[in-house]
Protein backbone atom coordinates (compact mmCIF):
# COMPACT_ATOMS: atom_id res chain seq x y z
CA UNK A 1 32.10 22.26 -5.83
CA UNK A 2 34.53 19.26 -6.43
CA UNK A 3 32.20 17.06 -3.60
CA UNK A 4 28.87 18.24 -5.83
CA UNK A 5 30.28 16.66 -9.10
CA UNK A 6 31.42 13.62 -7.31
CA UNK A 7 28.24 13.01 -6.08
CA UNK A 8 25.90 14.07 -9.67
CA UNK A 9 28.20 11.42 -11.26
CA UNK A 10 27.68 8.79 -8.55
CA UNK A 11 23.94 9.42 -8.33
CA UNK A 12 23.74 8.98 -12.26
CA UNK A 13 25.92 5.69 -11.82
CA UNK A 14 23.66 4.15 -9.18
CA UNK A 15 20.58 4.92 -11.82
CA UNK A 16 22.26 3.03 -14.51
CA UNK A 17 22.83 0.37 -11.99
CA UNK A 18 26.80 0.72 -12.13
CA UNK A 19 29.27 -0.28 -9.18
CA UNK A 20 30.79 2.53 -7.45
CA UNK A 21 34.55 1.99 -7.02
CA UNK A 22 36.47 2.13 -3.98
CA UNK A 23 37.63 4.81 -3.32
CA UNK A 24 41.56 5.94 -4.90
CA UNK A 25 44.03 6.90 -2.38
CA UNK A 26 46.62 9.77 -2.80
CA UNK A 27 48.97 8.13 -2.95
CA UNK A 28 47.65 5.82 -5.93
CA UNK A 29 46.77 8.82 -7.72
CA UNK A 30 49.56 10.31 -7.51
CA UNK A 31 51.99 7.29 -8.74
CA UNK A 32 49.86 7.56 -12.32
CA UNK A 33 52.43 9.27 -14.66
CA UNK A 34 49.55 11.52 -15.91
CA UNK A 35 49.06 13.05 -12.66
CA UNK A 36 52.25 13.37 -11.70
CA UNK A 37 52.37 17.40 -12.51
CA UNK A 38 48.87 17.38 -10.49
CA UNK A 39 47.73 18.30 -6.96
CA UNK A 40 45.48 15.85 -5.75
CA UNK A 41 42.73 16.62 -3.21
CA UNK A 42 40.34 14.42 -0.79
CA UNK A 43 36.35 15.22 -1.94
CA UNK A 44 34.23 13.11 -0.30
CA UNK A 45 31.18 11.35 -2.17
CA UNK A 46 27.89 11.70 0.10
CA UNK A 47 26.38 8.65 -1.16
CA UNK A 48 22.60 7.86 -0.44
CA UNK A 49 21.30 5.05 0.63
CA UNK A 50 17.79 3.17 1.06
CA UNK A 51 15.76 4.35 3.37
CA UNK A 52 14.89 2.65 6.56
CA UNK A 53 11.67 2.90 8.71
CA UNK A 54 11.94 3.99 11.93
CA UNK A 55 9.43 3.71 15.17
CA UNK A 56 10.29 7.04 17.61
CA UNK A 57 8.38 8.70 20.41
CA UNK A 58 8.31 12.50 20.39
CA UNK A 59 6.44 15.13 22.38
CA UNK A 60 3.07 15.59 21.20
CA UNK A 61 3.10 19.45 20.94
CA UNK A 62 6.33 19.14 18.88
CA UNK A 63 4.77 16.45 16.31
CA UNK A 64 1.69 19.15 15.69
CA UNK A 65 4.53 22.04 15.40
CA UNK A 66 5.97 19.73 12.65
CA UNK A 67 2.67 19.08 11.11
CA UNK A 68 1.78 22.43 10.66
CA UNK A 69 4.57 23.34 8.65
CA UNK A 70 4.80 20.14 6.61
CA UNK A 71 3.60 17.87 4.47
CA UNK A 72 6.47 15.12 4.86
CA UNK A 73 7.59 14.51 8.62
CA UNK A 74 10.02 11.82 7.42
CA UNK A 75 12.03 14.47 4.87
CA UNK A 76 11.45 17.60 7.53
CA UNK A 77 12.82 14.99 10.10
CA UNK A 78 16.25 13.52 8.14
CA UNK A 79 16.68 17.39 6.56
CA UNK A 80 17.06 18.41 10.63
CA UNK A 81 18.96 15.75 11.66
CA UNK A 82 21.45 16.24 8.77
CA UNK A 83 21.32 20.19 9.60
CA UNK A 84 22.42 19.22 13.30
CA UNK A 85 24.81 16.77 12.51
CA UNK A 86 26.57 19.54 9.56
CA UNK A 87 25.81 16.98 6.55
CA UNK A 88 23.71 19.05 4.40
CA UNK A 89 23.90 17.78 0.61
């Protein structure tokens, strides 16, 4: 839930063509007096970047497998790729 917010907000900064910050370590958050009575936790922002084209060779059979149940092969492609690698956002 935390990592979803993160990322709305940075998404809506990157439209309005704001700099994302570094990110704040624990240890810096924690020496603010105003979170001193806090937990602090780690929520890592997914951030997305441009997209880059890409020249690959795949099995014939498996391109028409993808065709047939799609209208994007780039988005069915990154979407399984993220799904393998456990980075679904």
């Amino acid at each position: 839930m935390g990592g979803e917010a993160l990322n709305g907000h940075v998404e809506v900064m990157m439209e309005y063509g704001e700099k994302i910050p570094q990110p704040s370590s624990l240890e810096g958050v924690m020496r603010d007096e105003n979170n001193r009575t806090g937990v602090a936790i780690l929520v890592e922002a997914k951030v997305k970047t441009a997209p880059v084209r890409v020249n690959i060779t795949i099995d014939k059979d498996l391109l028409h497998q993808i065709d047939a149940i799609t209208h994007n092969r780039s988005a069915f492609l990154a979407e399984a790729a993220r799904k393998a690698l456990g980075q679904l956002y």
